[in-house]
PDB file of N, CA and C in Angstrom:
ATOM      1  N   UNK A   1      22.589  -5.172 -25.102  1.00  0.00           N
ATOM      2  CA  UNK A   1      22.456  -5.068 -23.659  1.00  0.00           C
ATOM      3  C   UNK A   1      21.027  -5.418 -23.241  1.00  0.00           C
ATOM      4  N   UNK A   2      20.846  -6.086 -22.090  1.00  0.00           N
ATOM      5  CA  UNK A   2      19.826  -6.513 -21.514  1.00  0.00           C
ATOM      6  C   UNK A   2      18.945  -5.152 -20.894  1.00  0.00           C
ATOM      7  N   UNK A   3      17.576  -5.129 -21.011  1.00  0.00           N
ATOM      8  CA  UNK A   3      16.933  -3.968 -20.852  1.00  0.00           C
ATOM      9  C   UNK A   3      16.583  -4.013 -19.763  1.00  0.00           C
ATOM     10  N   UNK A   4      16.284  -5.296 -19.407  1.00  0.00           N
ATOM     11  CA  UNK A   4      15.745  -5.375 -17.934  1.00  0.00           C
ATOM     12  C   UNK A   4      16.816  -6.123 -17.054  1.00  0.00           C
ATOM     13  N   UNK A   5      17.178  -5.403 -15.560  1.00  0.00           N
ATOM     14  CA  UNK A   5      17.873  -6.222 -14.836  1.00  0.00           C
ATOM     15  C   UNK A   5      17.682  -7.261 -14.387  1.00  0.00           C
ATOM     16  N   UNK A   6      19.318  -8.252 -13.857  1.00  0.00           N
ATOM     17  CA  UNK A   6      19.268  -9.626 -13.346  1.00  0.00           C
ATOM     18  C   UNK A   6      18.106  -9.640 -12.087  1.00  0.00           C
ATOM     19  N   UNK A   7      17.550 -10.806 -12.516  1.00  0.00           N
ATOM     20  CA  UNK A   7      16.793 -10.935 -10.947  1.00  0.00           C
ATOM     21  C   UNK A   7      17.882 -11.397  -9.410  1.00  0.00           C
ATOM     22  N   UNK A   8      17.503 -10.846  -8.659  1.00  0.00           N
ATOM     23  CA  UNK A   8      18.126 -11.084  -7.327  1.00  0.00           C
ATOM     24  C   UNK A   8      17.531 -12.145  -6.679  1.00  0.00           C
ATOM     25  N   UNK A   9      16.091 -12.227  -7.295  1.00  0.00           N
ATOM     26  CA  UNK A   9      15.175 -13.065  -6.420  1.00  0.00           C
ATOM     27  C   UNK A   9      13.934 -12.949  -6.699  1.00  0.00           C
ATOM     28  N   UNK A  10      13.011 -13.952  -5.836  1.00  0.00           N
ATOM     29  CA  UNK A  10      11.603 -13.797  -6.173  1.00  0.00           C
ATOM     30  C   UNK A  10      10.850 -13.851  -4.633  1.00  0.00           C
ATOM     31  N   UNK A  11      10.058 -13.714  -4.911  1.00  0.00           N
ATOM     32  CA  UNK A  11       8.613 -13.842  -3.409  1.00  0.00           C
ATOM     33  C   UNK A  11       7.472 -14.458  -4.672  1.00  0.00           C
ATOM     34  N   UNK A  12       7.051 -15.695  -4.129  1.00  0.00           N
ATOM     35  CA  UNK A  12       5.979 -15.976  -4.372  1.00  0.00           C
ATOM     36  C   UNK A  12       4.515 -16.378  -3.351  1.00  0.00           C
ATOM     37  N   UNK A  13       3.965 -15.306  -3.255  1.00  0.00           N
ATOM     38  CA  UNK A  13       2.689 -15.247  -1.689  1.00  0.00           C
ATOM     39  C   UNK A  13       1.898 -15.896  -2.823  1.00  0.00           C
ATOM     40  N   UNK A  14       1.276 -16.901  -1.229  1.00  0.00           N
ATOM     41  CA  UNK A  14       0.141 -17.661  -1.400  1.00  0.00           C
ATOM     42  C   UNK A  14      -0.266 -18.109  -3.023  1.00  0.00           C
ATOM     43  N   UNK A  15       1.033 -19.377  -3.418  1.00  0.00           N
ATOM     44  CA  UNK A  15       0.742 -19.586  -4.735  1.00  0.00           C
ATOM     45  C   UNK A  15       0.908 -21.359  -4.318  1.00  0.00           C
ATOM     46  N   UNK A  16       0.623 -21.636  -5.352  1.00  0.00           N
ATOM     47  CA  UNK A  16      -0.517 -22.872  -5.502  1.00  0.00           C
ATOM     48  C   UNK A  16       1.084 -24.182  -5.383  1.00  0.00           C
ATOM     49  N   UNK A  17       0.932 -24.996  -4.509  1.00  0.00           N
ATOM     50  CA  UNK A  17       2.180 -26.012  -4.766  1.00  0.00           C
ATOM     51  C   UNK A  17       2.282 -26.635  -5.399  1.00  0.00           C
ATOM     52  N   UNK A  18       3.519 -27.289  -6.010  1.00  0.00           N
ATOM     53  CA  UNK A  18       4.114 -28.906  -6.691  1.00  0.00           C
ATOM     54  C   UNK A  18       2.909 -29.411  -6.758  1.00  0.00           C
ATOM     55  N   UNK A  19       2.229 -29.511  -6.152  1.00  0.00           N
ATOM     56  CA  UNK A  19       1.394 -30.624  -6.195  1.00  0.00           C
ATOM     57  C   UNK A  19      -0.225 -30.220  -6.605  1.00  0.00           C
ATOM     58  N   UNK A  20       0.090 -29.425  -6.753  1.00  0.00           N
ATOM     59  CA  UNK A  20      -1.791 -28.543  -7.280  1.00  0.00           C
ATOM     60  C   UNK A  20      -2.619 -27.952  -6.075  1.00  0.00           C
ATOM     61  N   UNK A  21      -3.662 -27.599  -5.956  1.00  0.00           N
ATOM     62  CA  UNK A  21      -4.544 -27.136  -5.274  1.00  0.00           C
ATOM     63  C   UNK A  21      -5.750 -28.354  -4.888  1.00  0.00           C
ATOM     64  N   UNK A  22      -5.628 -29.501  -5.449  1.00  0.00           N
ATOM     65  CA  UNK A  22      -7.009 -30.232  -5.403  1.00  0.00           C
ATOM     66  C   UNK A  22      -7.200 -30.808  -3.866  1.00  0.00           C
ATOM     67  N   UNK A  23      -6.525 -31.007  -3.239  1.00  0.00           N
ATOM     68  CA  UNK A  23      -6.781 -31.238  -2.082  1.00  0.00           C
ATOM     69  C   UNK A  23      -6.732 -30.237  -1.273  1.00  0.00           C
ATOM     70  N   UNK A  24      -6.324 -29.326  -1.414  1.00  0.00           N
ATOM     71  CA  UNK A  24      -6.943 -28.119  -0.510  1.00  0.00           C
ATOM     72  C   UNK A  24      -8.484 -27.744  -0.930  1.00  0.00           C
ATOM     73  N   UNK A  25      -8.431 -27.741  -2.182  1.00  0.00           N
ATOM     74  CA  UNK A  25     -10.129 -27.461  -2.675  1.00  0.00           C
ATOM     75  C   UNK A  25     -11.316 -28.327  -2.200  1.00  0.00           C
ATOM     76  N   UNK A  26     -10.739 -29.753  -1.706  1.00  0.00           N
ATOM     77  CA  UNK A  26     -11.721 -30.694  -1.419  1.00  0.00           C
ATOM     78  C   UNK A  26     -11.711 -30.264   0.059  1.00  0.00           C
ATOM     79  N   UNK A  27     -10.634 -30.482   0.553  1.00  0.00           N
ATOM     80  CA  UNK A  27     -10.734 -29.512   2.349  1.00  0.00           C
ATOM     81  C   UNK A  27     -11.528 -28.702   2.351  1.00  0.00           C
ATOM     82  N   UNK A  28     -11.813 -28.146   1.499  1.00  0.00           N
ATOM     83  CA  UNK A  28     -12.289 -26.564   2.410  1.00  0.00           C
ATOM     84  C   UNK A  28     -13.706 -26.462   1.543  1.00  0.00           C
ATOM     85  N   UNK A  29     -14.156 -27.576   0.744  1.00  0.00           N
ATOM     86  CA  UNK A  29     -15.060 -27.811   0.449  1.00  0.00           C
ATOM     87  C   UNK A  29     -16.273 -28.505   1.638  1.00  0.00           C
ATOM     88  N   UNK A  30     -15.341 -29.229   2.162  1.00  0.00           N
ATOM     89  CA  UNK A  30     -16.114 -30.331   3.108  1.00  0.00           C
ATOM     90  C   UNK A  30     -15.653 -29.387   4.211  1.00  0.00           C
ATOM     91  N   UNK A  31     -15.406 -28.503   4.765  1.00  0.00           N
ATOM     92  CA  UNK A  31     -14.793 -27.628   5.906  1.00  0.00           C
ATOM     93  C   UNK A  31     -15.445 -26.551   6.231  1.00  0.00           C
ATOM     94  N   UNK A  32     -15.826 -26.075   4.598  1.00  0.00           N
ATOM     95  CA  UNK A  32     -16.011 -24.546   5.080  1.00  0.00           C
ATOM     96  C   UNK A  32     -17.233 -24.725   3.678  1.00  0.00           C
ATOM     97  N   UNK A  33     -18.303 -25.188   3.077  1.00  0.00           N
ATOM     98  CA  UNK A  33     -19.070 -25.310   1.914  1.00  0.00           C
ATOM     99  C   UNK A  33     -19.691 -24.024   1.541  1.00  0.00           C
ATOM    100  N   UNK A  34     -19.925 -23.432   2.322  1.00  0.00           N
ATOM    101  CA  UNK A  34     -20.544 -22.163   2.032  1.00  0.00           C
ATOM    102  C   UNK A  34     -19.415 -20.819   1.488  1.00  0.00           C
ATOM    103  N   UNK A  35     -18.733 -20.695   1.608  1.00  0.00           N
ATOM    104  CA  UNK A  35     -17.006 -19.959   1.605  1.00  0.00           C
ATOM    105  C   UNK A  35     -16.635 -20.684   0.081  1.00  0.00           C
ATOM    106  N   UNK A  36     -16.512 -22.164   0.062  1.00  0.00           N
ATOM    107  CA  UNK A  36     -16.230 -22.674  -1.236  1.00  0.00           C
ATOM    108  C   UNK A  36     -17.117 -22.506  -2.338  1.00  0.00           C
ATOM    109  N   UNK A  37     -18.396 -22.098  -2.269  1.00  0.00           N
ATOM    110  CA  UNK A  37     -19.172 -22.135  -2.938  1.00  0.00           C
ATOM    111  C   UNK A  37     -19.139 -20.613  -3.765  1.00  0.00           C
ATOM    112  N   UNK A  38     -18.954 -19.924  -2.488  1.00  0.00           N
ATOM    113  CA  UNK A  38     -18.460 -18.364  -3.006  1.00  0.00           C
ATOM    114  C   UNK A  38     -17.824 -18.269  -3.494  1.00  0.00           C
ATOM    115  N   UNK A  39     -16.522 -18.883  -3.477  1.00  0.00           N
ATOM    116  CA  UNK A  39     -15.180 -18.640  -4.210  1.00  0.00           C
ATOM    117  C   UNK A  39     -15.255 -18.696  -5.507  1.00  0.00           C
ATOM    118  N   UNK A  40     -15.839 -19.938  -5.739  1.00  0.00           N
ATOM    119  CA  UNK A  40     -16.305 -21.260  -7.040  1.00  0.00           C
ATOM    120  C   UNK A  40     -17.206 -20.014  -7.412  1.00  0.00           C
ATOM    121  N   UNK A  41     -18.143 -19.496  -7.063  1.00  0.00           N
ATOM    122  CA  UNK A  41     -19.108 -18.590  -7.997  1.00  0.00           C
ATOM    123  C   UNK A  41     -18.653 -17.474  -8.348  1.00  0.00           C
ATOM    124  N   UNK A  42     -17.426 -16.833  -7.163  1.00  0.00           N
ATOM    125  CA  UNK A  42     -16.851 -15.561  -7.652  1.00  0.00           C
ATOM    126  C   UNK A  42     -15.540 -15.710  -8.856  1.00  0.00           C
ATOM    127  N   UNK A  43     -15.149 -16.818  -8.921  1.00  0.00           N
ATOM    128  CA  UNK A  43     -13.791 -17.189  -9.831  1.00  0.00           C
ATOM    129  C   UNK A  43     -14.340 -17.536 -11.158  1.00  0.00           C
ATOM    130  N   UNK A  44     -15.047 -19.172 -10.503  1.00  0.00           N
ATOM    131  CA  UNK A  44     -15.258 -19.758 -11.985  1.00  0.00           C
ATOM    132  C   UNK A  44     -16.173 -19.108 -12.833  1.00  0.00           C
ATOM    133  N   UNK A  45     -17.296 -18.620 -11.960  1.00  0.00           N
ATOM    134  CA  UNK A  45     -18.425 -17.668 -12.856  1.00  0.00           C
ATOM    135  C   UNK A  45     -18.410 -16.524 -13.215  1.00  0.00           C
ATOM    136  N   UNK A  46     -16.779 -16.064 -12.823  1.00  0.00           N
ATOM    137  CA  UNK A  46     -17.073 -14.859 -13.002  1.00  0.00           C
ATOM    138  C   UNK A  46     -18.087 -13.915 -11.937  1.00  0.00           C
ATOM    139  N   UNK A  47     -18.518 -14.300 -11.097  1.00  0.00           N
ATOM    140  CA  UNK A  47     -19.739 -13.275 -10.797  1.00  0.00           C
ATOM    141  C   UNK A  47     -18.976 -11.848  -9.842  1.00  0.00           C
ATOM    142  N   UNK A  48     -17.536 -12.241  -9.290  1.00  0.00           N
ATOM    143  CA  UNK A  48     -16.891 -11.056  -8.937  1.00  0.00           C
ATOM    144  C   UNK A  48     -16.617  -9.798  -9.646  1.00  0.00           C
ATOM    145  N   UNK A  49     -16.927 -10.149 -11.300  1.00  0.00           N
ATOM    146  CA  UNK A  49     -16.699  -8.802 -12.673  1.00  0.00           C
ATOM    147  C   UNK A  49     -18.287  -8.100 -11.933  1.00  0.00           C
ATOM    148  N   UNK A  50     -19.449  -8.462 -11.138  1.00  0.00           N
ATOM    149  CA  UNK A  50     -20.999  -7.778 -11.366  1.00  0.00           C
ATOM    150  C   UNK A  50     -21.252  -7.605  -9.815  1.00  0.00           C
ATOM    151  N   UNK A  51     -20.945  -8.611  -8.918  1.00  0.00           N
ATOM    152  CA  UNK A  51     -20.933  -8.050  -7.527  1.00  0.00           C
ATOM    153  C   UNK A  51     -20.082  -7.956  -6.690  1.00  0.00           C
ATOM    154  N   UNK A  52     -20.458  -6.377  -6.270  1.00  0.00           N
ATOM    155  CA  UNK A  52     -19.188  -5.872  -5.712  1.00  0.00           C
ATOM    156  C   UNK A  52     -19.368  -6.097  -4.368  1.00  0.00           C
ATOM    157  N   UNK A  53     -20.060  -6.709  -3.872  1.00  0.00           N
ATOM    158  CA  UNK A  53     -20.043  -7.249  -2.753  1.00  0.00           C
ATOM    159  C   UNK A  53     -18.944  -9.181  -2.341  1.00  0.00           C
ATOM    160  N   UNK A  54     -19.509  -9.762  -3.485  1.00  0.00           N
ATOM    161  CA  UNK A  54     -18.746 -10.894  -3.761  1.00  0.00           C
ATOM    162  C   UNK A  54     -17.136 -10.715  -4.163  1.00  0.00           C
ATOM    163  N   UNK A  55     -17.030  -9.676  -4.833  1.00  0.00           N
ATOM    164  CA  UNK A  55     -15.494  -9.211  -5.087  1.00  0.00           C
ATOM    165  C   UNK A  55     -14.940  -8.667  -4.165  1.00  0.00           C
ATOM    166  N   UNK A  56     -15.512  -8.230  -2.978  1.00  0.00           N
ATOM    167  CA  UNK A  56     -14.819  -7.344  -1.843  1.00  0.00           C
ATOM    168  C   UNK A  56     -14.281  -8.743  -1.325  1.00  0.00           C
ATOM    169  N   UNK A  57     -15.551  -9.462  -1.338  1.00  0.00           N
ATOM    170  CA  UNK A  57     -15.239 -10.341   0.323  1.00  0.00           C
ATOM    171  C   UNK A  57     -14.355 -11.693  -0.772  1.00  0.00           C
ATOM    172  N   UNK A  58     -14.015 -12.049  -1.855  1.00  0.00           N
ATOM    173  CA  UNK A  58     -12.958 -12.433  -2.373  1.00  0.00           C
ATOM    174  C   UNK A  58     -11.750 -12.219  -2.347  1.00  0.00           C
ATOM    175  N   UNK A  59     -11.441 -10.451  -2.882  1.00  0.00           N
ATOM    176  CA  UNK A  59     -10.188 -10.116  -3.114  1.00  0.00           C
ATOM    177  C   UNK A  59      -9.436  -8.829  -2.239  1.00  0.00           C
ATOM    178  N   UNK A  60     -10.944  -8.550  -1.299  1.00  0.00           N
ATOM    179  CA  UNK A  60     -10.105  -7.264  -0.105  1.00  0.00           C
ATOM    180  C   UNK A  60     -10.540  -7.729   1.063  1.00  0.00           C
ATOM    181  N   UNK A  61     -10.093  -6.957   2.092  1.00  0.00           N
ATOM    182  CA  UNK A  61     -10.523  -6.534   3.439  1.00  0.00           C
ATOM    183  C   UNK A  61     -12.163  -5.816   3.346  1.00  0.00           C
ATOM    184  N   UNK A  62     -12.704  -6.343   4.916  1.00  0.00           N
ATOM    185  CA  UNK A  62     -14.307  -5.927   4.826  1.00  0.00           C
ATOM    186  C   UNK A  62     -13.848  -4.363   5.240  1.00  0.00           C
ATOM    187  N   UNK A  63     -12.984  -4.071   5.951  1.00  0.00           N
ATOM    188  CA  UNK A  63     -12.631  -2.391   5.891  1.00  0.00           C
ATOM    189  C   UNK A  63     -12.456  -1.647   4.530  1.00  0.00           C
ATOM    190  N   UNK A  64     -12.203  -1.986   3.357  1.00  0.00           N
ATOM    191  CA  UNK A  64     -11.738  -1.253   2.033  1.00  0.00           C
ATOM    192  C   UNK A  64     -13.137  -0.681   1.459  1.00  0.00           C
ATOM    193  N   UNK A  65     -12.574   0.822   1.504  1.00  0.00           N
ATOM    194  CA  UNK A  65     -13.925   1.565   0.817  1.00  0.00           C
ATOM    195  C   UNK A  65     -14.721   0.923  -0.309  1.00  0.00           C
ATOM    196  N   UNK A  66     -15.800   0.949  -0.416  1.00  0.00           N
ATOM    197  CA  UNK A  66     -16.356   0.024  -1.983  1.00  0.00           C
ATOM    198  C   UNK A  66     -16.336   0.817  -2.914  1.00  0.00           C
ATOM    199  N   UNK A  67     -15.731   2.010  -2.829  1.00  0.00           N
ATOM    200  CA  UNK A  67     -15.699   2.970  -4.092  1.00  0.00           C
ATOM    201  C   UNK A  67     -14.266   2.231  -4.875  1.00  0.00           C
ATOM    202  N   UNK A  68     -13.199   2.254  -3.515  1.00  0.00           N
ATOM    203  CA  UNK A  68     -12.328   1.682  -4.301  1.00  0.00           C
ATOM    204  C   UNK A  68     -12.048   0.102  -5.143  1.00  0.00           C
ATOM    205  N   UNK A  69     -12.792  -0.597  -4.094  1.00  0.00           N
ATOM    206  CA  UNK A  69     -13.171  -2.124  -4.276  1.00  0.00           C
ATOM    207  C   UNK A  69     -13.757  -2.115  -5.938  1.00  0.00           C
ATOM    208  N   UNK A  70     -13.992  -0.963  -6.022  1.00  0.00           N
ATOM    209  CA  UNK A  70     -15.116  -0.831  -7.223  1.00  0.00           C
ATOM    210  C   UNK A  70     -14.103  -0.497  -8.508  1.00  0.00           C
ATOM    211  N   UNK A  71     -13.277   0.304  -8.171  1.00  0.00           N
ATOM    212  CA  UNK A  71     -12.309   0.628  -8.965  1.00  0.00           C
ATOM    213  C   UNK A  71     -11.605  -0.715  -9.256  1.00  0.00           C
ATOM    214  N   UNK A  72     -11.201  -1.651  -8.467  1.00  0.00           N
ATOM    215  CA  UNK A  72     -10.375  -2.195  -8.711  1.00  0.00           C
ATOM    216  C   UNK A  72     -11.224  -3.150  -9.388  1.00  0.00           C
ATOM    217  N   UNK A  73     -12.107  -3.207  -8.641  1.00  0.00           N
ATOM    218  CA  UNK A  73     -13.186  -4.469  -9.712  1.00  0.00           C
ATOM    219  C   UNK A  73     -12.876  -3.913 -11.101  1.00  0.00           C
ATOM    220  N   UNK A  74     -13.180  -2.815 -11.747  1.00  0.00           N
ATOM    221  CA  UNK A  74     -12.883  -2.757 -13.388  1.00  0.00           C
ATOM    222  C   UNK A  74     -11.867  -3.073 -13.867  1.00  0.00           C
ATOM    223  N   UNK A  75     -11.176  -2.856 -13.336  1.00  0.00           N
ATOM    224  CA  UNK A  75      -9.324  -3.281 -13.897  1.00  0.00           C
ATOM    225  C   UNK A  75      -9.375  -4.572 -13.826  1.00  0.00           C
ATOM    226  N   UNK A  76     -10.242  -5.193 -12.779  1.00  0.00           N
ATOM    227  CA  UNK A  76      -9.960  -6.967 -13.286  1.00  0.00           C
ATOM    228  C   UNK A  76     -11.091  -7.804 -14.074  1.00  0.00           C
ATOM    229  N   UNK A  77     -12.093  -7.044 -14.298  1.00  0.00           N
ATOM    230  CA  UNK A  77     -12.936  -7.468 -15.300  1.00  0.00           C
ATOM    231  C   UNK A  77     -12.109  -7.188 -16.863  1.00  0.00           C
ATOM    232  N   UNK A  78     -11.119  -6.301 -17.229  1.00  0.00           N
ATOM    233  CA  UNK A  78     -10.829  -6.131 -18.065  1.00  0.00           C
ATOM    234  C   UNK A  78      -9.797  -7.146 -18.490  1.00  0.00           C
ATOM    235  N   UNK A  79      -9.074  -7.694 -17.264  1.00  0.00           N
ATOM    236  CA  UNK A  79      -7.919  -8.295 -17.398  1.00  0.00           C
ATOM    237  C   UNK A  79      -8.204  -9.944 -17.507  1.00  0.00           C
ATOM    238  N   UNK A  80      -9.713 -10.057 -17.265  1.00  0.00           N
ATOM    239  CA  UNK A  80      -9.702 -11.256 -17.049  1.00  0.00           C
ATOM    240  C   UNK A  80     -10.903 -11.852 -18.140  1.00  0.00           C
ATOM    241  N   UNK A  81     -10.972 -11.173 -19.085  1.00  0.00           N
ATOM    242  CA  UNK A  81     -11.518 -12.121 -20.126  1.00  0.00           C
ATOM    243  C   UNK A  81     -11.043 -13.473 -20.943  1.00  0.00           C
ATOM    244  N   UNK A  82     -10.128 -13.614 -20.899  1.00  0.00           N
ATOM    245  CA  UNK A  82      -9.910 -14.915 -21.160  1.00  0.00           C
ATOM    246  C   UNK A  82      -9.404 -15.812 -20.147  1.00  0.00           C
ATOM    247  N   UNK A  83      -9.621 -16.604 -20.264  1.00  0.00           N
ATOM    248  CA  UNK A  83      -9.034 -18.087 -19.049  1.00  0.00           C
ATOM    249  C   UNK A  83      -7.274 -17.909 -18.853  1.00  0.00           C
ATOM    250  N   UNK A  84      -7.191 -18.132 -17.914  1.00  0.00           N
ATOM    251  CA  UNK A  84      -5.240 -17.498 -18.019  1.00  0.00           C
ATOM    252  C   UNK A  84      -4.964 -19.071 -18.296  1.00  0.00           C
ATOM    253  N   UNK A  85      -5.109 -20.082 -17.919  1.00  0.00           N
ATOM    254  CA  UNK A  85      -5.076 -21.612 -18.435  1.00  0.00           C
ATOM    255  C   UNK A  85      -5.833 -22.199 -18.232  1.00  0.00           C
ATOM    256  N   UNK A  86      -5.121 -23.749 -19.419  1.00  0.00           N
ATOM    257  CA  UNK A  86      -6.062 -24.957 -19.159  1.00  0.00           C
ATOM    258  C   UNK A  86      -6.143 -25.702 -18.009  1.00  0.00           C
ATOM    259  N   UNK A  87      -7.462 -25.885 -16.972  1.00  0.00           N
ATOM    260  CA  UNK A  87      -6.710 -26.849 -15.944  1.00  0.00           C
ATOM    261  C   UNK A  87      -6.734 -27.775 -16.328  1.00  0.00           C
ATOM    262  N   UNK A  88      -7.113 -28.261 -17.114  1.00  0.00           N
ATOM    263  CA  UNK A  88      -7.105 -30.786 -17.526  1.00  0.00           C
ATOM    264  C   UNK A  88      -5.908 -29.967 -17.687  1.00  0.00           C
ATOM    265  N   UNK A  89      -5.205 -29.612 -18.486  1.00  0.00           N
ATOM    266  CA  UNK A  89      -3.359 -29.917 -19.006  1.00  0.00           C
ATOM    267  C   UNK A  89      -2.514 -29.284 -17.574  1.00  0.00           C
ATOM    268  N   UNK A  90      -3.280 -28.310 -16.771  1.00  0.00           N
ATOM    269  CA  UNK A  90      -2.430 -28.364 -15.724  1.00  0.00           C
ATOM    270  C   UNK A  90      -2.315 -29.401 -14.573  1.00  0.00           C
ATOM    271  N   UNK A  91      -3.527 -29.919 -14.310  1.00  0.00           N
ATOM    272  CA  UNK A  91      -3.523 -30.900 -13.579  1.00  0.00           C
ATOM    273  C   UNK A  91      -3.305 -32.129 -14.000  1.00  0.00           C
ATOM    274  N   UNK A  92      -2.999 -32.122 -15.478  1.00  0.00           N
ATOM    275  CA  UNK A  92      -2.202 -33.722 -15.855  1.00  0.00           C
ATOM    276  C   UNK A  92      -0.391 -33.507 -15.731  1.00  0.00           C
ATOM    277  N   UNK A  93      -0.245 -32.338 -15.773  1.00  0.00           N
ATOM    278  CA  UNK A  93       1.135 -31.743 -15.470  1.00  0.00           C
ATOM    279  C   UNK A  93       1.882 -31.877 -14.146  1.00  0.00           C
ATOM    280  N   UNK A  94       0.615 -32.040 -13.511  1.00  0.00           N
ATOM    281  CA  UNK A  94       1.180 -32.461 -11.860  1.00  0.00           C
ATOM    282  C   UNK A  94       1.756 -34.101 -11.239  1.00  0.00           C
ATOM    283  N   UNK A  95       2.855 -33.814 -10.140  1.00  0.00           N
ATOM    284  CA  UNK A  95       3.011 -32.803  -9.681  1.00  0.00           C
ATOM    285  C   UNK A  95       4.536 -31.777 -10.590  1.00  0.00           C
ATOM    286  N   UNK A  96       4.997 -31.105  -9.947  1.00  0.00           N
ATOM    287  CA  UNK A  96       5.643 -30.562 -11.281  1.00  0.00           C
ATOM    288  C   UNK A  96       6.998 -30.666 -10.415  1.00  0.00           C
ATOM    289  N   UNK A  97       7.872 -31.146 -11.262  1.00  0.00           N
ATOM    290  CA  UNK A  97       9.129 -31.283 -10.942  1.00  0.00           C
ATOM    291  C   UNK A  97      10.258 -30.849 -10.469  1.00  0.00           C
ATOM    292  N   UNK A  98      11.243 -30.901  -9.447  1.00  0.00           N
ATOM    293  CA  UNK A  98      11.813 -29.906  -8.833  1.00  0.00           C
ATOM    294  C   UNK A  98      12.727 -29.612  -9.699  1.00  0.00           C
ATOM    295  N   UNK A  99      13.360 -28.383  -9.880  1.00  0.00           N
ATOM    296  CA  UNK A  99      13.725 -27.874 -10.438  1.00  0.00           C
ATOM    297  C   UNK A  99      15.337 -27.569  -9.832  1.00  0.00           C
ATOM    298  N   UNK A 100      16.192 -27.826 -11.049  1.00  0.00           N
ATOM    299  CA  UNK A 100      17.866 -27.561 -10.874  1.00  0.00           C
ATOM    300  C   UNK A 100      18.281 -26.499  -9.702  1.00  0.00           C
ATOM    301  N   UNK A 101      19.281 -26.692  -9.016  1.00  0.00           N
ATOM    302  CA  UNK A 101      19.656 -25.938  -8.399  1.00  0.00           C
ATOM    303  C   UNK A 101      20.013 -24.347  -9.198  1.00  0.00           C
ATOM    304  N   UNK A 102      19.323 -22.984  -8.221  1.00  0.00           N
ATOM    305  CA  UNK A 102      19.345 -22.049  -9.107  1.00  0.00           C
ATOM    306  C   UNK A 102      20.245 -20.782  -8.344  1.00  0.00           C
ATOM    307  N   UNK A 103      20.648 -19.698  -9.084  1.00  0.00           N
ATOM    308  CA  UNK A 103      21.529 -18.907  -8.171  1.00  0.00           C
ATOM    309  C   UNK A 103      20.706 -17.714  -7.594  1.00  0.00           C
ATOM    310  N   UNK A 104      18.816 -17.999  -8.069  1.00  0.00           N
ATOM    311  CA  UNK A 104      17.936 -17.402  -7.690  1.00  0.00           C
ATOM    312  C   UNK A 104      17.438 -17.833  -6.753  1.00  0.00           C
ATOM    313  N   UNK A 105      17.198 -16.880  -5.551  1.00  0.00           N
ATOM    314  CA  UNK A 105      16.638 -16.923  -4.110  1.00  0.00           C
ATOM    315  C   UNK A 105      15.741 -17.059  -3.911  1.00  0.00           C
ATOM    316  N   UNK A 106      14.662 -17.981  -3.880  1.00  0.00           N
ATOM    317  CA  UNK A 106      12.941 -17.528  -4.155  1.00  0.00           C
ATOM    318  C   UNK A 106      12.239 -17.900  -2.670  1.00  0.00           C
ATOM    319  N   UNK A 107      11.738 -16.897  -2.010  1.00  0.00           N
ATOM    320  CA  UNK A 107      10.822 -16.627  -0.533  1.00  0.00           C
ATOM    321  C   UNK A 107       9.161 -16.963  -1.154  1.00  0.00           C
ATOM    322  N   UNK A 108       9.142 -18.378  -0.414  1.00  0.00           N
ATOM    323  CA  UNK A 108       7.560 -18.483  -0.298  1.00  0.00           C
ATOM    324  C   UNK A 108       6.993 -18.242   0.967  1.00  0.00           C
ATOM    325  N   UNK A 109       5.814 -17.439   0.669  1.00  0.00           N
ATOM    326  CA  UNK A 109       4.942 -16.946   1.538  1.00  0.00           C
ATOM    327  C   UNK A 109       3.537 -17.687   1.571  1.00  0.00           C
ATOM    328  N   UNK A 110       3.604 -18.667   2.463  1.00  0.00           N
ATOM    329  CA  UNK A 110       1.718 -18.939   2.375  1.00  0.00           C
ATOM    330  C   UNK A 110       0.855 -18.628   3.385  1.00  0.00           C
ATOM    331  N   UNK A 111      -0.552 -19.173   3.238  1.00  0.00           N
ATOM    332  CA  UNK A 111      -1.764 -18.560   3.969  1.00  0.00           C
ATOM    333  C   UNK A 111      -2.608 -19.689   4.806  1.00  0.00           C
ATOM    334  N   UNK A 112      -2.913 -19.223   6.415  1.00  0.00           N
ATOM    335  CA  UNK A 112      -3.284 -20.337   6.965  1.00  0.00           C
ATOM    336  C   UNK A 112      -4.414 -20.519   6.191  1.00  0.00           C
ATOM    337  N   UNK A 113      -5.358 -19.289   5.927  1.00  0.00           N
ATOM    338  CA  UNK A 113      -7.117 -20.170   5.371  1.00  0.00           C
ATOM    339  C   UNK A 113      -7.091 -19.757   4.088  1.00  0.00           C
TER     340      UNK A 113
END
């Protein structure tokens, strides 16, 4: 017997399309440079695991206590020591292919900025 139940469905918020992220990254590079630059220093460098100021204004609301901001910062410094992937093999993977008709329901949710 299966341990875990059938899926009914999925929600996938604000996840990356068929087609990759690179042209949104160049948008909002030439759009918004200062915002991209943050992102790029809080992601790629890591610098969101050491300031909790850069990790608030990344991954919360400017209302969220920084005690908790702080909490949550450890749980993702822990989780995020290794690279979750390669991008050259993801972005030679693109764009990615539509996929068979499924009897799974999947709700995308995206984000204007």
């Amino acid at each position: 017997k299966n341990s875990h139940p059938e899926l009914a469905g999925a929600v996938l918020v604000c996840s990356v399309p068929p087609s990759g992220n690179s042209g949104l990254v160049w948008r909002y590079l030439f759009s918004k440079p200062i915002a991209a630059f943050k992102v790029t220093r809080s992601l790629a460098a890591k610098a969101f695991q050491t300031d909790l100021h850069l990790c608030k204004e990344t991954f919360f609301s400017a209302q969220m206590e920084d005690r908790l901001v702080q909490w949550y910062q450890e749980l993702m410094k822990e989780s995020s020591r290794l690279p979750l992937f390669d991008l050259r093999k993801l972005n030679a993977s693109l764009p990615v292919p539509s996929v068979p008709e499924s009897s799974i329901q999947v709700l995308v949710i995206g984000a204007k900025d």
